[in-house]
PDB file of N, CA and C in Angstrom:
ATOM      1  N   UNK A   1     -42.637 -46.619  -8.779  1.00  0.00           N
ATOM      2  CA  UNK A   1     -43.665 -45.783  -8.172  1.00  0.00           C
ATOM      3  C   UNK A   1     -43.102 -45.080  -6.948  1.00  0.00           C
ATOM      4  N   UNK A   2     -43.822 -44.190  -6.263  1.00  0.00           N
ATOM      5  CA  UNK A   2     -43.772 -43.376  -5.083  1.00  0.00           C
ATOM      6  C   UNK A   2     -42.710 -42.182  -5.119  1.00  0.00           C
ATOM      7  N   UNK A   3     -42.890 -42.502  -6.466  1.00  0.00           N
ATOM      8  CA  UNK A   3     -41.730 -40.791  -7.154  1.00  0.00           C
ATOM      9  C   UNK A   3     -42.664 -39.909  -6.941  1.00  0.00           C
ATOM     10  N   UNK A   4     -42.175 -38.470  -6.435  1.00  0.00           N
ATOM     11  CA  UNK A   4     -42.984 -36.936  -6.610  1.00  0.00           C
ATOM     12  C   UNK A   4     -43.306 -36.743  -7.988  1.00  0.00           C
ATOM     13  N   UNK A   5     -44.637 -35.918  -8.245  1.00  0.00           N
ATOM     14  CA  UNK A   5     -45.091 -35.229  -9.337  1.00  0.00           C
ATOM     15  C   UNK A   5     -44.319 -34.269  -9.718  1.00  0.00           C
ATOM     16  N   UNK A   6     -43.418 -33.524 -10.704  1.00  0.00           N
ATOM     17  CA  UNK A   6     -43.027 -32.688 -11.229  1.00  0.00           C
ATOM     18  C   UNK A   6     -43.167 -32.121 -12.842  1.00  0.00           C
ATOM     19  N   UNK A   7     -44.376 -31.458 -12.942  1.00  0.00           N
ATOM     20  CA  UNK A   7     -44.453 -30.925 -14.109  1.00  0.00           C
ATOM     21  C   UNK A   7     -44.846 -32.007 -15.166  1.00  0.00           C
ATOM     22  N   UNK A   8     -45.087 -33.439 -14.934  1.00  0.00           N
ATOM     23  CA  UNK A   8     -45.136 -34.460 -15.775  1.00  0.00           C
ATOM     24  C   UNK A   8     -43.768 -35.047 -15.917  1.00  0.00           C
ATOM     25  N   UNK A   9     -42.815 -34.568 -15.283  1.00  0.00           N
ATOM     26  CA  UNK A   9     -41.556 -35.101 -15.837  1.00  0.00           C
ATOM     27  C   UNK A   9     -40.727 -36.094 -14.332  1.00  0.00           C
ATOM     28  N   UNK A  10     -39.757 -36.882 -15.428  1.00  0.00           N
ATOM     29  CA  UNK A  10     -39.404 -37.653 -14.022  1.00  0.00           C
ATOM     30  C   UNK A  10     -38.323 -37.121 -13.425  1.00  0.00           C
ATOM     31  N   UNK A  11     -38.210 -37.159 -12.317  1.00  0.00           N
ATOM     32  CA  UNK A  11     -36.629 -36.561 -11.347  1.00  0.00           C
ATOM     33  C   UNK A  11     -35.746 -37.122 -11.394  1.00  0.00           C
ATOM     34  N   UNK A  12     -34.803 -36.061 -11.839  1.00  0.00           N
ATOM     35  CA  UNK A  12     -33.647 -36.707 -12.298  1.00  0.00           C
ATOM     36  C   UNK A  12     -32.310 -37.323 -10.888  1.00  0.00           C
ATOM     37  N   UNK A  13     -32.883 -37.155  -9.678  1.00  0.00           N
ATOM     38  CA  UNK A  13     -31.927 -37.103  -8.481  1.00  0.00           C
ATOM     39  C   UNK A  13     -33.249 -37.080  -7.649  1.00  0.00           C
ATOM     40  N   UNK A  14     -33.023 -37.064  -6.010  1.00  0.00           N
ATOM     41  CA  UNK A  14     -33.465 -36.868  -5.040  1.00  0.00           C
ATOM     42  C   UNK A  14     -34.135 -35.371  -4.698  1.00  0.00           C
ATOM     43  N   UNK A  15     -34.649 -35.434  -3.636  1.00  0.00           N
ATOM     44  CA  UNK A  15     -34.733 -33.891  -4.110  1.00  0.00           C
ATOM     45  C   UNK A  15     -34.026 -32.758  -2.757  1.00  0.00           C
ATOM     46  N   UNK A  16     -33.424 -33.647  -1.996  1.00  0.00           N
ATOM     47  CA  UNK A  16     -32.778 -33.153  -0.901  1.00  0.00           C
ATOM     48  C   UNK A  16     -31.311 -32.899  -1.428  1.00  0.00           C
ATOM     49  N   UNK A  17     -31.124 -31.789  -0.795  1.00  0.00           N
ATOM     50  CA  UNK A  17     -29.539 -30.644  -1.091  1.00  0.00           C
ATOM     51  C   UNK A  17     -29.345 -30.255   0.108  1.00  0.00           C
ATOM     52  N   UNK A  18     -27.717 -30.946   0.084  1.00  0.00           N
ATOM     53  CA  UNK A  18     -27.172 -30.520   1.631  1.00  0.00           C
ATOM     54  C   UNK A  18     -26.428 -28.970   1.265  1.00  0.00           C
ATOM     55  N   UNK A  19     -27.501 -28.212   1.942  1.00  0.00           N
ATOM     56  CA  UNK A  19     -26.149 -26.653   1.825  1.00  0.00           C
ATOM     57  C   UNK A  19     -25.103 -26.717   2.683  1.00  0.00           C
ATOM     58  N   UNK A  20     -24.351 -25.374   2.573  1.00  0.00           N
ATOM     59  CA  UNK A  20     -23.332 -25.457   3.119  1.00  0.00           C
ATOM     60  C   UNK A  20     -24.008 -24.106   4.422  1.00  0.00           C
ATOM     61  N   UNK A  21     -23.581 -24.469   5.589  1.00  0.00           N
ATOM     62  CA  UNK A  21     -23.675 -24.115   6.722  1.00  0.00           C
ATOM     63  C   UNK A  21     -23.350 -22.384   6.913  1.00  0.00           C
ATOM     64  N   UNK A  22     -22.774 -21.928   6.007  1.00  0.00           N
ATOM     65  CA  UNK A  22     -22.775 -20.709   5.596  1.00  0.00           C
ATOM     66  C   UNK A  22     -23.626 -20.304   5.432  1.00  0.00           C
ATOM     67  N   UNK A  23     -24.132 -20.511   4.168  1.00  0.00           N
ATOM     68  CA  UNK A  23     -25.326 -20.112   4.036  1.00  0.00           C
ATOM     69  C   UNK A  23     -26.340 -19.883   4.576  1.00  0.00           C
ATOM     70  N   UNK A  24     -26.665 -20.537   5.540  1.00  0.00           N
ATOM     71  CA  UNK A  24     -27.756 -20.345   6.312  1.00  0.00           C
ATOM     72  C   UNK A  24     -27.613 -19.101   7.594  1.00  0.00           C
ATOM     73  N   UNK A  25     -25.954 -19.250   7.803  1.00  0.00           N
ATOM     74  CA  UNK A  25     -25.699 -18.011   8.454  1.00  0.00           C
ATOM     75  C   UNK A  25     -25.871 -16.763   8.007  1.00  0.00           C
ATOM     76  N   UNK A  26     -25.341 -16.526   7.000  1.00  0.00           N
ATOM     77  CA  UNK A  26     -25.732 -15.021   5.817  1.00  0.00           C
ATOM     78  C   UNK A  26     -26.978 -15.169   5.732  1.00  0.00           C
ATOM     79  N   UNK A  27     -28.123 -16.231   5.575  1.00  0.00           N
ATOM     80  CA  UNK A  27     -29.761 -16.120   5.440  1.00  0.00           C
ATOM     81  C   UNK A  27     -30.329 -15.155   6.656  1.00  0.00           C
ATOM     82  N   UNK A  28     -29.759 -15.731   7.482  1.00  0.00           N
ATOM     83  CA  UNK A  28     -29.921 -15.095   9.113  1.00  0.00           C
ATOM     84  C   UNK A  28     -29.193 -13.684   9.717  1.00  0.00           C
ATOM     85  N   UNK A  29     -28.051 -13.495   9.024  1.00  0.00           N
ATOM     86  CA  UNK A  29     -28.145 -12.237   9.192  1.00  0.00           C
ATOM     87  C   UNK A  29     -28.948 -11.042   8.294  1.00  0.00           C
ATOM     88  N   UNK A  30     -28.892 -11.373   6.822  1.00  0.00           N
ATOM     89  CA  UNK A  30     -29.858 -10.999   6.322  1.00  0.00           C
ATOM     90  C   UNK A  30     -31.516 -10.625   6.524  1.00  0.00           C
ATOM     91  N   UNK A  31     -31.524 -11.826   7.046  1.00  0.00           N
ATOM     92  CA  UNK A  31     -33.168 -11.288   7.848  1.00  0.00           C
ATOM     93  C   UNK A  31     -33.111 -10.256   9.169  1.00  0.00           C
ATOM     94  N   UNK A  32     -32.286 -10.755  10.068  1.00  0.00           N
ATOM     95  CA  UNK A  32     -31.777  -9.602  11.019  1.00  0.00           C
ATOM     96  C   UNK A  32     -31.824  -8.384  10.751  1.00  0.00           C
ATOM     97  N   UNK A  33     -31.296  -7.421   9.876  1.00  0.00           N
ATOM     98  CA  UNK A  33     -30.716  -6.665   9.062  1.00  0.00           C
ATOM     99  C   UNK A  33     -31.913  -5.682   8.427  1.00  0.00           C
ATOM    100  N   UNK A  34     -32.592  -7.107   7.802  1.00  0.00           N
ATOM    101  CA  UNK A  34     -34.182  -6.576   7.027  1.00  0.00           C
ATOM    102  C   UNK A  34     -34.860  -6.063   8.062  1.00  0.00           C
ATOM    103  N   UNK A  35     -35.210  -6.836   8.961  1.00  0.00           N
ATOM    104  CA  UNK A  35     -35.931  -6.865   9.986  1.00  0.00           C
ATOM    105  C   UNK A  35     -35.560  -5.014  11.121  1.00  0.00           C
ATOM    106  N   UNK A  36     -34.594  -5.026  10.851  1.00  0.00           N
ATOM    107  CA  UNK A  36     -33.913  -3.564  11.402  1.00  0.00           C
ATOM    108  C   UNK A  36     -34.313  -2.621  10.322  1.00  0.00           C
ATOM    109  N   UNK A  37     -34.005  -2.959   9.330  1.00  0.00           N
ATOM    110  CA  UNK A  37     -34.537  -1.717   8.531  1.00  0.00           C
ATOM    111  C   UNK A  37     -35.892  -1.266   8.554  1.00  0.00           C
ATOM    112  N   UNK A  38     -36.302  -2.431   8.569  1.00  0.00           N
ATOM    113  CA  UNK A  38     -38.062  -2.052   8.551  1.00  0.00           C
ATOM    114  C   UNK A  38     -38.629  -1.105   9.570  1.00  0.00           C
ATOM    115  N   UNK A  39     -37.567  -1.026  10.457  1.00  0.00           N
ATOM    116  CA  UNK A  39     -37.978  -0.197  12.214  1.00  0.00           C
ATOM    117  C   UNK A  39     -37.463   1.429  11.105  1.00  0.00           C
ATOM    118  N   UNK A  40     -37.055   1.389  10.225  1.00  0.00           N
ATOM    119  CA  UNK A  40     -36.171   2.849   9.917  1.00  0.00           C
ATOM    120  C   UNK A  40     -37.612   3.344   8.967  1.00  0.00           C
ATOM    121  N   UNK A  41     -38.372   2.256   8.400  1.00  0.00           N
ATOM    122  CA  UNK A  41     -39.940   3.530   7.629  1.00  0.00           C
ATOM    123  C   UNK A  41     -40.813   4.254   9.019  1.00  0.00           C
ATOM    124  N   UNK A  42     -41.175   3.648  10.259  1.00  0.00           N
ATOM    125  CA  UNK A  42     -41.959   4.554  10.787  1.00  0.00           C
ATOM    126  C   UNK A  42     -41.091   5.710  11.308  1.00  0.00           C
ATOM    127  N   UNK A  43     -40.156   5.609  11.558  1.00  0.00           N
ATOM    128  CA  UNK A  43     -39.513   6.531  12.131  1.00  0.00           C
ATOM    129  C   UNK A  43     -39.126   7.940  11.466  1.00  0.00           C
ATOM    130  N   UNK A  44     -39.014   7.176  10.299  1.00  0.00           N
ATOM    131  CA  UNK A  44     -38.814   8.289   8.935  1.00  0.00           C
ATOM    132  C   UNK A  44     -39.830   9.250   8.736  1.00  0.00           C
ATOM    133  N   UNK A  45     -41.155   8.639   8.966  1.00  0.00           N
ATOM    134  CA  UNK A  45     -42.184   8.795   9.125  1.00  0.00           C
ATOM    135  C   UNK A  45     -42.449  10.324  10.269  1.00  0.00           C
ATOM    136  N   UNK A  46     -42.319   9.562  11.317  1.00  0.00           N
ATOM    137  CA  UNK A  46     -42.299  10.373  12.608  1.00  0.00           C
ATOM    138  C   UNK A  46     -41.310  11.249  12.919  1.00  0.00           C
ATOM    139  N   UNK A  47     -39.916  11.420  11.757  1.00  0.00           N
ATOM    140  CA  UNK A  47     -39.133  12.373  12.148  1.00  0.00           C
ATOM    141  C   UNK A  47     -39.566  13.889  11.841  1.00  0.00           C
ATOM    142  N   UNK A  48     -40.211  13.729  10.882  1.00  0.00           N
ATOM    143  CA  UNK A  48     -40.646  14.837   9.967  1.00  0.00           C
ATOM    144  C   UNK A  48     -41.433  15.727  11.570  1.00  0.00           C
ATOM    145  N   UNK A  49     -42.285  15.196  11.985  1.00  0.00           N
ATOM    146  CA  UNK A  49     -42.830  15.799  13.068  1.00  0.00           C
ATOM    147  C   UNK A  49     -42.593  16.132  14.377  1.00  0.00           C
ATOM    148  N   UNK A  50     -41.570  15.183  14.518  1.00  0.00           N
ATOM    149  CA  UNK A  50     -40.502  15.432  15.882  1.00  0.00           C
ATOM    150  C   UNK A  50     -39.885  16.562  15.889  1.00  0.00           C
ATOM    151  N   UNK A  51     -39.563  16.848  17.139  1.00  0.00           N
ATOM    152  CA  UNK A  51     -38.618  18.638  17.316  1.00  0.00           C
ATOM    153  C   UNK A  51     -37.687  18.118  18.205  1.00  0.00           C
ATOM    154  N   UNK A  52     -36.632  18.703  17.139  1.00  0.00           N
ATOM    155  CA  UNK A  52     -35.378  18.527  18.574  1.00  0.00           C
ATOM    156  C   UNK A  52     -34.424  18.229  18.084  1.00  0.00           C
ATOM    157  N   UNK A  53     -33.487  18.220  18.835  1.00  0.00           N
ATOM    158  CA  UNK A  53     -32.474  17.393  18.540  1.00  0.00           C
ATOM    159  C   UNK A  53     -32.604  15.592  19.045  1.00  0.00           C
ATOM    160  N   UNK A  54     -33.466  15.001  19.836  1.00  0.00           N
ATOM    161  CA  UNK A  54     -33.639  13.961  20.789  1.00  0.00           C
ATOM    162  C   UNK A  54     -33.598  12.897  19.308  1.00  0.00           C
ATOM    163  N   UNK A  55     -34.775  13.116  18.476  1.00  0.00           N
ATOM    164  CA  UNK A  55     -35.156  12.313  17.691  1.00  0.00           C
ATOM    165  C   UNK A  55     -33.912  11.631  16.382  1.00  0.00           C
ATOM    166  N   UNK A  56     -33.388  13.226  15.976  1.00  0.00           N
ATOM    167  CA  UNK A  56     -31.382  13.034  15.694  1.00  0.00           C
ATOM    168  C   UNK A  56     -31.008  11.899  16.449  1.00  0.00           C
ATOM    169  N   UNK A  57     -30.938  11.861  17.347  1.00  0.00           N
ATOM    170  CA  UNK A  57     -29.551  11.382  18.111  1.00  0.00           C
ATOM    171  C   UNK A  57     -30.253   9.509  18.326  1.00  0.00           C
ATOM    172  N   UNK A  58     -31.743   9.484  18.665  1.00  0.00           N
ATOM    173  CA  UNK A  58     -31.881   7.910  18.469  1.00  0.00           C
ATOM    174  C   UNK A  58     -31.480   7.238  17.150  1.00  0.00           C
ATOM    175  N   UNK A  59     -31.961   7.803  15.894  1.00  0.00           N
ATOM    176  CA  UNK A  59     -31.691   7.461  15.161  1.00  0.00           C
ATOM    177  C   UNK A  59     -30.380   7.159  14.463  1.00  0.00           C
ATOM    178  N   UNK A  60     -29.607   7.918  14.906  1.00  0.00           N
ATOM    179  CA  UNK A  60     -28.033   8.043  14.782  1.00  0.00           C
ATOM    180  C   UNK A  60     -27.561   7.046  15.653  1.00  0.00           C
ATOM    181  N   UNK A  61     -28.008   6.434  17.127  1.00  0.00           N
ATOM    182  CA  UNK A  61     -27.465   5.416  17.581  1.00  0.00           C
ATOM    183  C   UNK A  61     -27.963   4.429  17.257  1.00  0.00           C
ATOM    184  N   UNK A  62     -29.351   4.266  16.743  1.00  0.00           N
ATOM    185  CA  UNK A  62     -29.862   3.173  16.136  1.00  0.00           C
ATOM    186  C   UNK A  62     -28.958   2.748  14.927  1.00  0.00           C
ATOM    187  N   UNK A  63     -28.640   3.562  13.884  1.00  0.00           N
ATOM    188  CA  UNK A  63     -28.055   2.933  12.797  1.00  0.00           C
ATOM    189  C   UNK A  63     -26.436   2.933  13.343  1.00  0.00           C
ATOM    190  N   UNK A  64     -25.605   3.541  14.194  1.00  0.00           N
ATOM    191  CA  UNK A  64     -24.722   3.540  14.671  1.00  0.00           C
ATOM    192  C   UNK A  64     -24.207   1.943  15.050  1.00  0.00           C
ATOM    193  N   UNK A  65     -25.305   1.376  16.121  1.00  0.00           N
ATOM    194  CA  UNK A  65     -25.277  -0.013  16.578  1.00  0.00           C
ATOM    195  C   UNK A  65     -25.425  -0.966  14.913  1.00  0.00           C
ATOM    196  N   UNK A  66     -26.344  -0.648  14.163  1.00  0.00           N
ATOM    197  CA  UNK A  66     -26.249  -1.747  13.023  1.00  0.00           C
ATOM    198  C   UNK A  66     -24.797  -1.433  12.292  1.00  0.00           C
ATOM    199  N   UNK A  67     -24.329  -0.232  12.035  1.00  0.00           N
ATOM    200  CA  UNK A  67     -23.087  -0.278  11.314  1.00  0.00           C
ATOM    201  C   UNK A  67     -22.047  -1.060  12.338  1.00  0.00           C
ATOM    202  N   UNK A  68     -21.992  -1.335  13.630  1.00  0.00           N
ATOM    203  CA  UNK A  68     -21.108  -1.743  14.266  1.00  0.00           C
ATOM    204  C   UNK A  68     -21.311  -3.460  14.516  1.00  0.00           C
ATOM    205  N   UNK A  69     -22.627  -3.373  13.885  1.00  0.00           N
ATOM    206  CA  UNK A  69     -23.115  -5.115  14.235  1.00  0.00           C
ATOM    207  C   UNK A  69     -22.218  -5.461  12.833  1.00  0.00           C
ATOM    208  N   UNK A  70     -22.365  -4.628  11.711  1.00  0.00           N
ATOM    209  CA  UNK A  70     -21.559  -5.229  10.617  1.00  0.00           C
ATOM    210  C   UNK A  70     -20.261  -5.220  10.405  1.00  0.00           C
ATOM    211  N   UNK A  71     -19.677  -3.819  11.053  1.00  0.00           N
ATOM    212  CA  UNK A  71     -18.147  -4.410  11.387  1.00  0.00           C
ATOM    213  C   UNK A  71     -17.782  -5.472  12.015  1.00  0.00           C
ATOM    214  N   UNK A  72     -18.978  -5.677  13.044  1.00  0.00           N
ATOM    215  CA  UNK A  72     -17.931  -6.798  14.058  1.00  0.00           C
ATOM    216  C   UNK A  72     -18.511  -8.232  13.334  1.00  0.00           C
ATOM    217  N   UNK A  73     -19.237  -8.334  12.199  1.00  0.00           N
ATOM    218  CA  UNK A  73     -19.412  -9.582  11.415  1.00  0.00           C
ATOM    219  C   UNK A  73     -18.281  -9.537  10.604  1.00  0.00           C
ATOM    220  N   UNK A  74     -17.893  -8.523   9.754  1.00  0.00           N
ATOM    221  CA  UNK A  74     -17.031  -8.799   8.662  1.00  0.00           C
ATOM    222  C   UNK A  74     -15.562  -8.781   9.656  1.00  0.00           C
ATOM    223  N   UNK A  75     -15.648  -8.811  10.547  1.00  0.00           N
ATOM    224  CA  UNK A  75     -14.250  -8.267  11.278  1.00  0.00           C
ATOM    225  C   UNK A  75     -14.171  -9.894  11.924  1.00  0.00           C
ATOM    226  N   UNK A  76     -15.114 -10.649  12.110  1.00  0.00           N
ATOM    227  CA  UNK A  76     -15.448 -12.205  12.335  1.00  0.00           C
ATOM    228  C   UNK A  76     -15.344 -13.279  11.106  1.00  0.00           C
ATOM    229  N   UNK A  77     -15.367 -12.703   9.524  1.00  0.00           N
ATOM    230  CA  UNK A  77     -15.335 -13.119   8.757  1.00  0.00           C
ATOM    231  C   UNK A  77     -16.468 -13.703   8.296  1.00  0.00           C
ATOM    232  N   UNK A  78     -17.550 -13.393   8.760  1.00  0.00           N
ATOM    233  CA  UNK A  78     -18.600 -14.084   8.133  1.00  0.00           C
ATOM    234  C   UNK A  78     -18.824 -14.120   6.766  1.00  0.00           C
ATOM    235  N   UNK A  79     -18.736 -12.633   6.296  1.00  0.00           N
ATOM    236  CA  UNK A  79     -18.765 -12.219   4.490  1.00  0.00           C
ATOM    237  C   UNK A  79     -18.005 -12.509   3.824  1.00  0.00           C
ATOM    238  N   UNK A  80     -17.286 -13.701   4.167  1.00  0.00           N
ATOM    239  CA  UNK A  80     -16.166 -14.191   3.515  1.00  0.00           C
ATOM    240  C   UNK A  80     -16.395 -15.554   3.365  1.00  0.00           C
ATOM    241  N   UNK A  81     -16.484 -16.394   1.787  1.00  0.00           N
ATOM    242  CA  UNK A  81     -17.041 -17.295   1.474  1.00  0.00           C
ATOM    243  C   UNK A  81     -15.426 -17.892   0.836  1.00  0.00           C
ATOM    244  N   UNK A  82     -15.728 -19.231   2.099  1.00  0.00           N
ATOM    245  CA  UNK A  82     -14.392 -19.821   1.461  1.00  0.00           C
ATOM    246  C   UNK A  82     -14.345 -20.838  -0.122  1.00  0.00           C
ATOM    247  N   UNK A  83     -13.733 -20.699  -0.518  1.00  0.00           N
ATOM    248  CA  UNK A  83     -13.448 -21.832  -1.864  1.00  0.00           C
ATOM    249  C   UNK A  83     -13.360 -23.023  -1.313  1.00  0.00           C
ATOM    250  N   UNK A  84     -13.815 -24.010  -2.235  1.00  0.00           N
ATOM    251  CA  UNK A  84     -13.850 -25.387  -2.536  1.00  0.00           C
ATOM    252  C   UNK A  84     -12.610 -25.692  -3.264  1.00  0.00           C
ATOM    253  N   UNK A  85     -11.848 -26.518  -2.511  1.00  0.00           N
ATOM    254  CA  UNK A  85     -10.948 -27.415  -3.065  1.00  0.00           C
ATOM    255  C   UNK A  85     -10.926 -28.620  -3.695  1.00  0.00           C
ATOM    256  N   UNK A  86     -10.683 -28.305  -4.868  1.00  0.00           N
ATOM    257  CA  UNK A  86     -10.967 -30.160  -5.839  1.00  0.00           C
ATOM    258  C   UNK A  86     -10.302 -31.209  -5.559  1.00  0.00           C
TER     259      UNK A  86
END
C-alpha cells in the first residue's frame, strides 16, 4: 500500500528523476528569452504609429542587447550539452 494512483496501473520505479543541472539552466534562459519577446508584440503594435526615427533605434537596441545576451551565452558555453561517458 501507499503507492500513487496511476491510470489503474502499478509504478514501475519511484517517481522522482534527478535531472541534470543543465537543464534547468537552458529552462531559464528560455523563459528569459520568451519573456523578452513578448515585450516585441506591443511594440510592433505601436511602431506602425510612431514617427521617427526614435522608435527605429529602441527597438534596434532592444534586440541588439538580446542578440548580445546570446553571444555572450554561447560564447560561455551554455548551448553546449556535454556527453555522458559509459
Amino acid at each position: 500500500m501507499g503507492m500513487s494512483y496511476e491510470c489503474g496501473m502499478r509504478p514501475l520505479a519511484g517517481a522522482k528523476i534527478r535531472y541534470h543541472l543543465s537543464y534547468t539552466i537552458y529552462a531559464l534562459i528560455f523563459l528569459a528569452f520568451e519573456v523578452d519577446v513578448l515585450y516585441l508584440f506591443p511594440v510592433a503594435l505601436f511602431y506602425s504609429q510612431a514617427s521617427g526615427f526614435s522608435a527605429f533605434l529602441k527597438v534596434f537596441v532592444f534586440l541588439l542587447v538580446l542578440a548580445l545576451a546570446v553571444l555572450f551565452f554561447h560564447a560561455k558555453g551554455v548551448f553546449e550539452w556535454s556527453q555522458k561517458k559509459p
